[in-house]
PDB file of N, CA and C in Angstrom:
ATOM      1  N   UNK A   1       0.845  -1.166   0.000  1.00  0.00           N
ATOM      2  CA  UNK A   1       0.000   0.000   0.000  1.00  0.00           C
ATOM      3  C   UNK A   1       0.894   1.233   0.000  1.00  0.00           C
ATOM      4  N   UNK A   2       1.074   2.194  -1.009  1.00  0.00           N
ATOM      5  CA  UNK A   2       2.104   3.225  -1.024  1.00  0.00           C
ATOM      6  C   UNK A   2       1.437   4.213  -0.479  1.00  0.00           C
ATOM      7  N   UNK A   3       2.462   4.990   0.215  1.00  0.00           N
ATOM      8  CA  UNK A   3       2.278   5.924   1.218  1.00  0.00           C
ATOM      9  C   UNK A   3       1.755   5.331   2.515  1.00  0.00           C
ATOM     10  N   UNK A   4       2.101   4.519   3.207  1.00  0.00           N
ATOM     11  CA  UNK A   4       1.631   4.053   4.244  1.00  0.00           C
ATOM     12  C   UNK A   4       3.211   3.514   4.554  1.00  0.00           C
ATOM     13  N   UNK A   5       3.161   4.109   6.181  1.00  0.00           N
ATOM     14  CA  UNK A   5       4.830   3.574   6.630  1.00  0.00           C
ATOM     15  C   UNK A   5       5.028   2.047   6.882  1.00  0.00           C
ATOM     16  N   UNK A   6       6.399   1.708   6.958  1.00  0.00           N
ATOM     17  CA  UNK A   6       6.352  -0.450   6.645  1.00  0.00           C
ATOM     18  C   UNK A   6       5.935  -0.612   8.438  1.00  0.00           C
ATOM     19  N   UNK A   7       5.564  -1.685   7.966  1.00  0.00           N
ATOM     20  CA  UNK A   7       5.477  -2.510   9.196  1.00  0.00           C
ATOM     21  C   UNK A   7       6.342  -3.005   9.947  1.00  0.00           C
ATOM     22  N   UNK A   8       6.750  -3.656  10.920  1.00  0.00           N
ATOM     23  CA  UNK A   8       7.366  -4.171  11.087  1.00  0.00           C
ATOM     24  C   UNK A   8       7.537  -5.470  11.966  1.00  0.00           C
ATOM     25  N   UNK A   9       7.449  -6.731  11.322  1.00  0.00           N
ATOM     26  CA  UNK A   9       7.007  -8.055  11.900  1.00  0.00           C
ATOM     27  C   UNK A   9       7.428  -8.887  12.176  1.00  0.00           C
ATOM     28  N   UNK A  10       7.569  -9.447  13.236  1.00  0.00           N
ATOM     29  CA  UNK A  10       8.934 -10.356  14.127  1.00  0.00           C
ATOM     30  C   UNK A  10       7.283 -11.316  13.965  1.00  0.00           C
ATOM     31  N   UNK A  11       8.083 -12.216  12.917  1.00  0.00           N
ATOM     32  CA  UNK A  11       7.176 -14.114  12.658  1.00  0.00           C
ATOM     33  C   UNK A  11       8.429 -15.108  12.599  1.00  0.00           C
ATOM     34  N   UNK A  12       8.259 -15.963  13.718  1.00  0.00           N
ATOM     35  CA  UNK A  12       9.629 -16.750  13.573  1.00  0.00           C
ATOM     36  C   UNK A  12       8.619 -18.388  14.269  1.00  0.00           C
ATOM     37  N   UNK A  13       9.446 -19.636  13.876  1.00  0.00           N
ATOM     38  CA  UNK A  13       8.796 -20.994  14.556  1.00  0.00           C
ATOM     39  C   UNK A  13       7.250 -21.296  14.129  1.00  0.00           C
ATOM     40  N   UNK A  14       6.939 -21.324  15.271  1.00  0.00           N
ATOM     41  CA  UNK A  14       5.598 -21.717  14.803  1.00  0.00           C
ATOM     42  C   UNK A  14       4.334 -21.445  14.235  1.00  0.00           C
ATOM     43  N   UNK A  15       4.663 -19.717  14.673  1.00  0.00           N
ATOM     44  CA  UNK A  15       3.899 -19.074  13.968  1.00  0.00           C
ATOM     45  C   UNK A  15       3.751 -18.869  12.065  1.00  0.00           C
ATOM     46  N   UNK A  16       5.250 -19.507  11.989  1.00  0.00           N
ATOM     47  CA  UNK A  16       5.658 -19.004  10.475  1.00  0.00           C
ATOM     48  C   UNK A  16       4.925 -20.574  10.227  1.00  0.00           C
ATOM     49  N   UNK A  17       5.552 -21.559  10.309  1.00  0.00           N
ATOM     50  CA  UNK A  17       4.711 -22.966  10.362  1.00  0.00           C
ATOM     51  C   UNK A  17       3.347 -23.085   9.960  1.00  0.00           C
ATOM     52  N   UNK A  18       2.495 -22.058  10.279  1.00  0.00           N
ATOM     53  CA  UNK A  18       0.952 -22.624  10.908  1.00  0.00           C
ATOM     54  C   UNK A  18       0.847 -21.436   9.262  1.00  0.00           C
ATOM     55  N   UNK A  19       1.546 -20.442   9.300  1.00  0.00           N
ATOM     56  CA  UNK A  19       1.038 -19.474   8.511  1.00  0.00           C
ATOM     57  C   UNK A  19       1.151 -20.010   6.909  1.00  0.00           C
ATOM     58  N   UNK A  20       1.730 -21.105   6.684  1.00  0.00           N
ATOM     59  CA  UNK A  20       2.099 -22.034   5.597  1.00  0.00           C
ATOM     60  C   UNK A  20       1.237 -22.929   5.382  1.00  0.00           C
ATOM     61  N   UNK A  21       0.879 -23.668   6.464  1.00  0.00           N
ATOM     62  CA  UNK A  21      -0.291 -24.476   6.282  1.00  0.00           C
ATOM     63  C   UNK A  21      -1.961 -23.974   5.617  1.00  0.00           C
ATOM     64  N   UNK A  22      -1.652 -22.835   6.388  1.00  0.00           N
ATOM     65  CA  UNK A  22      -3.041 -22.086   6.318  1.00  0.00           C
ATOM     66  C   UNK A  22      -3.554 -21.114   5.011  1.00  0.00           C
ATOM     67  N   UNK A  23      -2.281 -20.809   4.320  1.00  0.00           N
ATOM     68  CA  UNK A  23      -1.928 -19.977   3.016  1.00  0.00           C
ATOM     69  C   UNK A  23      -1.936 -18.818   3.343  1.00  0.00           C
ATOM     70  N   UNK A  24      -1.524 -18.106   4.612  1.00  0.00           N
ATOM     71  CA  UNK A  24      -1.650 -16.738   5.179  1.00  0.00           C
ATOM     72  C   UNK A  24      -0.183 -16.431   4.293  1.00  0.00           C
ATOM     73  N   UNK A  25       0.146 -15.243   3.825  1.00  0.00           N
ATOM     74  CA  UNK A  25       1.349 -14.426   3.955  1.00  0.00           C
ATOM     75  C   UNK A  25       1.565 -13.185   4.826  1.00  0.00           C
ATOM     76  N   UNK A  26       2.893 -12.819   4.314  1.00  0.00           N
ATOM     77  CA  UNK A  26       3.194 -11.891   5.757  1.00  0.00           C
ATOM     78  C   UNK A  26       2.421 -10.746   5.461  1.00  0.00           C
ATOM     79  N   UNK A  27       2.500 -10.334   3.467  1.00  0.00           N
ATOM     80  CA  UNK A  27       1.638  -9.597   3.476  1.00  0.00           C
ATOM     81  C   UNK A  27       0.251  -9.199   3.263  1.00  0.00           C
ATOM     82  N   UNK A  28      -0.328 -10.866   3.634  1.00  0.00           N
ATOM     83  CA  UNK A  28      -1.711 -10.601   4.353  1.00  0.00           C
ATOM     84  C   UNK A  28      -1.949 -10.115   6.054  1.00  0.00           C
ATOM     85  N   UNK A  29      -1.271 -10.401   6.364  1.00  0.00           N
ATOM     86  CA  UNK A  29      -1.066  -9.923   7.953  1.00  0.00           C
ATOM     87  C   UNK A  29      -0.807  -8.569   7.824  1.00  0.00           C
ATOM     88  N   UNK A  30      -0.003  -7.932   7.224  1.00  0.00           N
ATOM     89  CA  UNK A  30       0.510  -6.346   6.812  1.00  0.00           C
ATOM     90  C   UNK A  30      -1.276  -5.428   6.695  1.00  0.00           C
ATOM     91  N   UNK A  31      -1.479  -6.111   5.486  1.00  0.00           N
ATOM     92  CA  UNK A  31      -2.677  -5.478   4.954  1.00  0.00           C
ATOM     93  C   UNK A  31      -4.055  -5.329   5.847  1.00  0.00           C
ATOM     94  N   UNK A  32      -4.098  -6.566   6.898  1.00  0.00           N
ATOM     95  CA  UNK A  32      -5.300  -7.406   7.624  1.00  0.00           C
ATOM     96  C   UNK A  32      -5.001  -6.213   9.401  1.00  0.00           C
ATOM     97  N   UNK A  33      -3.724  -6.146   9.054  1.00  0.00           N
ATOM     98  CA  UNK A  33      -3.131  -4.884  10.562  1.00  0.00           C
ATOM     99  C   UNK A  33      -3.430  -3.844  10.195  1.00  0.00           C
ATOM    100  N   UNK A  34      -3.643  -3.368   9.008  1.00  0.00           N
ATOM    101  CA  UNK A  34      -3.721  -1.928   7.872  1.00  0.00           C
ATOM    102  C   UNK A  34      -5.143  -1.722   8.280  1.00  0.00           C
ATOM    103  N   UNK A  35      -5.837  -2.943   7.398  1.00  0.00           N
ATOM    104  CA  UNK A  35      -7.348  -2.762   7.518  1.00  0.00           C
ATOM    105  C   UNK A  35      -8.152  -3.281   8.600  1.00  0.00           C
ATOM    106  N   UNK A  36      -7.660  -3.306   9.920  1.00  0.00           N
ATOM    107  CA  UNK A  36      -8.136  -3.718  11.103  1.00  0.00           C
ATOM    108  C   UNK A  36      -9.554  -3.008  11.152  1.00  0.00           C
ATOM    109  N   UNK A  37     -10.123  -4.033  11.344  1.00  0.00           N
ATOM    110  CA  UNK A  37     -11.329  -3.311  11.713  1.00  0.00           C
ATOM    111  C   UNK A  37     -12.288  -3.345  13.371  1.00  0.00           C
ATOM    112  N   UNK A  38     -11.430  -4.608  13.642  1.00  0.00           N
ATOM    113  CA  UNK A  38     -11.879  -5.194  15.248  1.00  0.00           C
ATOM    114  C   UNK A  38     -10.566  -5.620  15.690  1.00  0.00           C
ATOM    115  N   UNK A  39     -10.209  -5.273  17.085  1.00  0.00           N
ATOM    116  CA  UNK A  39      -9.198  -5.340  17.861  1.00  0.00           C
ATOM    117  C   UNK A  39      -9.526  -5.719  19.212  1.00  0.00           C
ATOM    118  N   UNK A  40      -9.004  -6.939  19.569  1.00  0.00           N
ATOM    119  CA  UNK A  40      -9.963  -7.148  21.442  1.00  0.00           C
ATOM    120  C   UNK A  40      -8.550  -7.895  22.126  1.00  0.00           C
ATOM    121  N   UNK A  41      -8.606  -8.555  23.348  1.00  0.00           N
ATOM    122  CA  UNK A  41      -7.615  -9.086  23.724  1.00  0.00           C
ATOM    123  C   UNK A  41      -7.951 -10.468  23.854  1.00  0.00           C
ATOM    124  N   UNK A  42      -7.206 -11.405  23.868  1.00  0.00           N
ATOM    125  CA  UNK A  42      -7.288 -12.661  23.547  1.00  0.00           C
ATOM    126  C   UNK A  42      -7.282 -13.396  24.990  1.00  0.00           C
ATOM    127  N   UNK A  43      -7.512 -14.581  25.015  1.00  0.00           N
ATOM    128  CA  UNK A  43      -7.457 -15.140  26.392  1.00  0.00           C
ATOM    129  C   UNK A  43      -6.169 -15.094  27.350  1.00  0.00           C
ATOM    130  N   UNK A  44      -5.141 -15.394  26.387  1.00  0.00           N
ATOM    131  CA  UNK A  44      -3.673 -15.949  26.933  1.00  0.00           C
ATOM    132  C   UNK A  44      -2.637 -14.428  26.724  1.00  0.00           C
ATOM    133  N   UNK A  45      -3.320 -13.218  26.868  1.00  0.00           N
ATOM    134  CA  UNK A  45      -2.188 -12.416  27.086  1.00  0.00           C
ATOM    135  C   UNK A  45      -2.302 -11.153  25.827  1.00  0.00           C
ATOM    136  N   UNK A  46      -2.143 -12.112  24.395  1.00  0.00           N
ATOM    137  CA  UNK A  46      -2.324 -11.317  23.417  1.00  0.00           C
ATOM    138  C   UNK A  46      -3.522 -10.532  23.010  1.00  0.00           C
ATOM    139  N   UNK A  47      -3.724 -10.186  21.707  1.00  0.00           N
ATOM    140  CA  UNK A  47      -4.445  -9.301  21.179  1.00  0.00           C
ATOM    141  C   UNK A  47      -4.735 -10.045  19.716  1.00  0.00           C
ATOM    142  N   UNK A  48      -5.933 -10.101  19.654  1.00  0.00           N
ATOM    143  CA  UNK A  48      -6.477 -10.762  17.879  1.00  0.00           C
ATOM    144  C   UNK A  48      -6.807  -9.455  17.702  1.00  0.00           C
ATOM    145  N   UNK A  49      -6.174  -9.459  15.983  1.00  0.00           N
ATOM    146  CA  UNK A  49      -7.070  -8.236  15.095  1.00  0.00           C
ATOM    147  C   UNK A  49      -7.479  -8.552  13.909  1.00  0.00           C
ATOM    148  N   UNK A  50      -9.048  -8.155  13.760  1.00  0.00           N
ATOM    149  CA  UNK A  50      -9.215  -8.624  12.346  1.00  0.00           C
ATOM    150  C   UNK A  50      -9.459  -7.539  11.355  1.00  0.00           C
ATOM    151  N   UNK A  51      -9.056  -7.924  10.235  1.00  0.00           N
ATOM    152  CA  UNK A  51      -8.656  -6.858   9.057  1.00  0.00           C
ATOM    153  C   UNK A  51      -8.690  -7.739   7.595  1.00  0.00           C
ATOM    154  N   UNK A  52      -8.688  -7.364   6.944  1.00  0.00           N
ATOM    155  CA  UNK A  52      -8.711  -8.235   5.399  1.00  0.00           C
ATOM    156  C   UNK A  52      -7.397  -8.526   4.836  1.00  0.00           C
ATOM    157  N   UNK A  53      -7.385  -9.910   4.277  1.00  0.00           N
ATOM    158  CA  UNK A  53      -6.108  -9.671   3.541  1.00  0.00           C
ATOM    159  C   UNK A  53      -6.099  -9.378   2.449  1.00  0.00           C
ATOM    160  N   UNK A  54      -4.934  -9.738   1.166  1.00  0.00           N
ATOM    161  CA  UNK A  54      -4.801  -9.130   0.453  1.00  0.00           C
ATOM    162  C   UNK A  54      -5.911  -9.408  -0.829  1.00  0.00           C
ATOM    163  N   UNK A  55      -6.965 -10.342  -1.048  1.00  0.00           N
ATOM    164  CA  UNK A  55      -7.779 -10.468  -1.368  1.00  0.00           C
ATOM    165  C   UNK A  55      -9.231  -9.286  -1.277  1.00  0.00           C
ATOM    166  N   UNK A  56      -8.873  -8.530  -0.502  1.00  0.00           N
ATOM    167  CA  UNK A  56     -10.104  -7.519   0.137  1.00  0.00           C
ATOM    168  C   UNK A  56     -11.356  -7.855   0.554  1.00  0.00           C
ATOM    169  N   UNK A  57     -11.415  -9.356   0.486  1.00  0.00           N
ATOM    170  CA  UNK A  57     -12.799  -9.803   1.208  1.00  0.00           C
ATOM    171  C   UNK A  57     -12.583 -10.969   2.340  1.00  0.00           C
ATOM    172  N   UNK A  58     -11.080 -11.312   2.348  1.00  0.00           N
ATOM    173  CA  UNK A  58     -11.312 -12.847   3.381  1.00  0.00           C
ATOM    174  C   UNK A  58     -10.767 -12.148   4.738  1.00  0.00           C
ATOM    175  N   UNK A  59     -11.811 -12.596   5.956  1.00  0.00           N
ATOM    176  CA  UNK A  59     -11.181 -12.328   6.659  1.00  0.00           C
ATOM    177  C   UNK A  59     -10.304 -12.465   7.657  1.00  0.00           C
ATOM    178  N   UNK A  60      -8.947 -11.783   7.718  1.00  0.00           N
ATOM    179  CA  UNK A  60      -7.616 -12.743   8.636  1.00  0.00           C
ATOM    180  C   UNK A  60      -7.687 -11.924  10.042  1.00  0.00           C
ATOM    181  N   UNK A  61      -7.691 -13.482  11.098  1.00  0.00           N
ATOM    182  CA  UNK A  61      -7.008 -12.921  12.569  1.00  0.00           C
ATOM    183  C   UNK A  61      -6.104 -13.233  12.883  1.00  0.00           C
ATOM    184  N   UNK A  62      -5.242 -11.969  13.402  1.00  0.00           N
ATOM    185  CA  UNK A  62      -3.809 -11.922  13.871  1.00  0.00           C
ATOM    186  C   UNK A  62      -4.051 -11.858  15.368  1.00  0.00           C
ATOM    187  N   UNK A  63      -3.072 -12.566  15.712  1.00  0.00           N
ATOM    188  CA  UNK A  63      -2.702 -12.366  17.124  1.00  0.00           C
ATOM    189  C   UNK A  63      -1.294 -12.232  17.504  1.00  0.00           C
ATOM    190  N   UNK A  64      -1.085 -11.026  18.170  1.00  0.00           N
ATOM    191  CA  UNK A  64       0.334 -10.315  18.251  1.00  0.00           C
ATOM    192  C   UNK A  64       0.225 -10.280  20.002  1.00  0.00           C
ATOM    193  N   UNK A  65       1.747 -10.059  20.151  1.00  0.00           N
ATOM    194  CA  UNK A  65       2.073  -9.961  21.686  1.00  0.00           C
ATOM    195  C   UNK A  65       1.266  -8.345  22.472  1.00  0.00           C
ATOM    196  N   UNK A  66       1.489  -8.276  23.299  1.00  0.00           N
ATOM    197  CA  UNK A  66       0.623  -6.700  23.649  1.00  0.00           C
ATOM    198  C   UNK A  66       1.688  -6.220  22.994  1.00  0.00           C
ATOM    199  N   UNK A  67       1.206  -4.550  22.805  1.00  0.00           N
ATOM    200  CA  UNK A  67       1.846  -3.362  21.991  1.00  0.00           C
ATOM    201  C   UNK A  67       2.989  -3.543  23.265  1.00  0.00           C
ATOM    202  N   UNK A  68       3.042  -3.205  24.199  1.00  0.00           N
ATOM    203  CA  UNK A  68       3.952  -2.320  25.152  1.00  0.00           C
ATOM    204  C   UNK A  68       5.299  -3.784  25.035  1.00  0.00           C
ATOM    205  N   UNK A  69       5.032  -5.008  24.933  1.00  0.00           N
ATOM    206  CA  UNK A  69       6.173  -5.950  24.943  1.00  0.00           C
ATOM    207  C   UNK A  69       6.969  -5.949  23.759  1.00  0.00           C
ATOM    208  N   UNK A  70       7.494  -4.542  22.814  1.00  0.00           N
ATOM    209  CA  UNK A  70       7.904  -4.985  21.720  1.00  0.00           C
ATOM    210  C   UNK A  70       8.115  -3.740  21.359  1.00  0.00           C
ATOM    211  N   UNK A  71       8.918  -2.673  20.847  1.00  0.00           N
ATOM    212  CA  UNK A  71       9.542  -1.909  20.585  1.00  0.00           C
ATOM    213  C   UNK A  71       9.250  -0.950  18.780  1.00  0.00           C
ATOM    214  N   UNK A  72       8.203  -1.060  18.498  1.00  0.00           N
ATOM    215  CA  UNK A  72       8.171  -0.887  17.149  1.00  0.00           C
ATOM    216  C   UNK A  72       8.271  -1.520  16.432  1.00  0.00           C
ATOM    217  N   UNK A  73       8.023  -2.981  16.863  1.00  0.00           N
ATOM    218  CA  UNK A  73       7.832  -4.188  15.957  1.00  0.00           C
ATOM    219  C   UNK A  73       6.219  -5.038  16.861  1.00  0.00           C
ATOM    220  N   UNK A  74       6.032  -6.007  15.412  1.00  0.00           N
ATOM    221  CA  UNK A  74       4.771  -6.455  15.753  1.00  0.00           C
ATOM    222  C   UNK A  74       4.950  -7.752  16.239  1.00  0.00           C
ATOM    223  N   UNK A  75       4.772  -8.395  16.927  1.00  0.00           N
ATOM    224  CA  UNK A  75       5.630 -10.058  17.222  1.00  0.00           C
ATOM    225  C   UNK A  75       4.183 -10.892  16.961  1.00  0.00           C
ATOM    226  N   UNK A  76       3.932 -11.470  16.078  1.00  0.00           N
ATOM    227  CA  UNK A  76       2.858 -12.541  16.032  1.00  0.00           C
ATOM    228  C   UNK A  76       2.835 -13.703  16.022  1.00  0.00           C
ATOM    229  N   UNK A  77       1.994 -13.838  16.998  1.00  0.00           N
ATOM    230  CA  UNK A  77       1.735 -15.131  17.497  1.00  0.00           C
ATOM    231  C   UNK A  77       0.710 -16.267  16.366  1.00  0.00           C
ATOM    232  N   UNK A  78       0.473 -15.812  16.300  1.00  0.00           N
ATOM    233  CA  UNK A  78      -0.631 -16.754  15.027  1.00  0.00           C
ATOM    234  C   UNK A  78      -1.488 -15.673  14.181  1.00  0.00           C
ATOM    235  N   UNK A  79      -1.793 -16.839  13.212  1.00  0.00           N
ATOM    236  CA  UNK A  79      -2.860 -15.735  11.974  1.00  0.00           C
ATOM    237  C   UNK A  79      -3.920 -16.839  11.157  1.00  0.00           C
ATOM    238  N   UNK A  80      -4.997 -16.984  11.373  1.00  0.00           N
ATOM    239  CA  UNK A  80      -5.770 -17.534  10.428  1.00  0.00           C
ATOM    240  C   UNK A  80      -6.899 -17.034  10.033  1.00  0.00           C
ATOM    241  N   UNK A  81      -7.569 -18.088   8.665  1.00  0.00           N
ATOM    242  CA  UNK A  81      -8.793 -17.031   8.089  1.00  0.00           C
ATOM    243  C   UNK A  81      -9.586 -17.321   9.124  1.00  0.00           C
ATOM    244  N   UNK A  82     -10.387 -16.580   9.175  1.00  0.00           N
ATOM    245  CA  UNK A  82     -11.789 -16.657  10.209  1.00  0.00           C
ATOM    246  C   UNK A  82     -12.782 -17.149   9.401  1.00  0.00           C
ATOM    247  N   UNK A  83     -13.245 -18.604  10.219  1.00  0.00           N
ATOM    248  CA  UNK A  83     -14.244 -19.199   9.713  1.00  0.00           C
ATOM    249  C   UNK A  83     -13.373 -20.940   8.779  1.00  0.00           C
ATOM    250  N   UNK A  84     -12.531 -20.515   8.743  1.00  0.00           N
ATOM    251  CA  UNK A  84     -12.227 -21.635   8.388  1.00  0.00           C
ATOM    252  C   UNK A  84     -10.785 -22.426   9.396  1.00  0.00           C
ATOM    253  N   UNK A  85     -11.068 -23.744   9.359  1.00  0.00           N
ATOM    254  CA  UNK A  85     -10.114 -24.545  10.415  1.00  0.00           C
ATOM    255  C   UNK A  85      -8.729 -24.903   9.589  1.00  0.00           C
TER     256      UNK A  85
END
């Protein structure tokens, strides 16, 4: 998306793993953080956000560490489409 500043996304192990299985890319997660439209906190600590990926209609949840544990980077914990297993 030009004119919009980069992201910046710490995906490493298992999260990168699951995001392969599932056909997520990083820059559906980019776009799905862009176009957040619902943001809540998750059971175990984190934060799910849902936003679209790069398709503009499916919709992906991210789950990232809280904002304050992470320095200007996004650390995610998982990402899948919603609605599907």
């Amino acid at each position: 998306m030009p004119g919009l500043p980069s992201i910046n996304l710490i995906i490493v192990g298992h999260p990168r793993r699951r995001m392969a299985e599932r056909g997520v890319t990083e820059d559906d997660i980019k776009r799905a953080i862009r176009s957040c439209f619902a943001d809540y906190p998750a059971t175990d600590g984190a934060w799910c956000h849902e936003g679209y990926g790069m398709d503009g209609r499916s919709v992906l949840k991210v789950w990232t560490m809280p904002p304050l544990s992470h320095e200007g980077r996004i650390v995610v914990k998982s990402a899948a489409w919603k609605g599907k297993r």
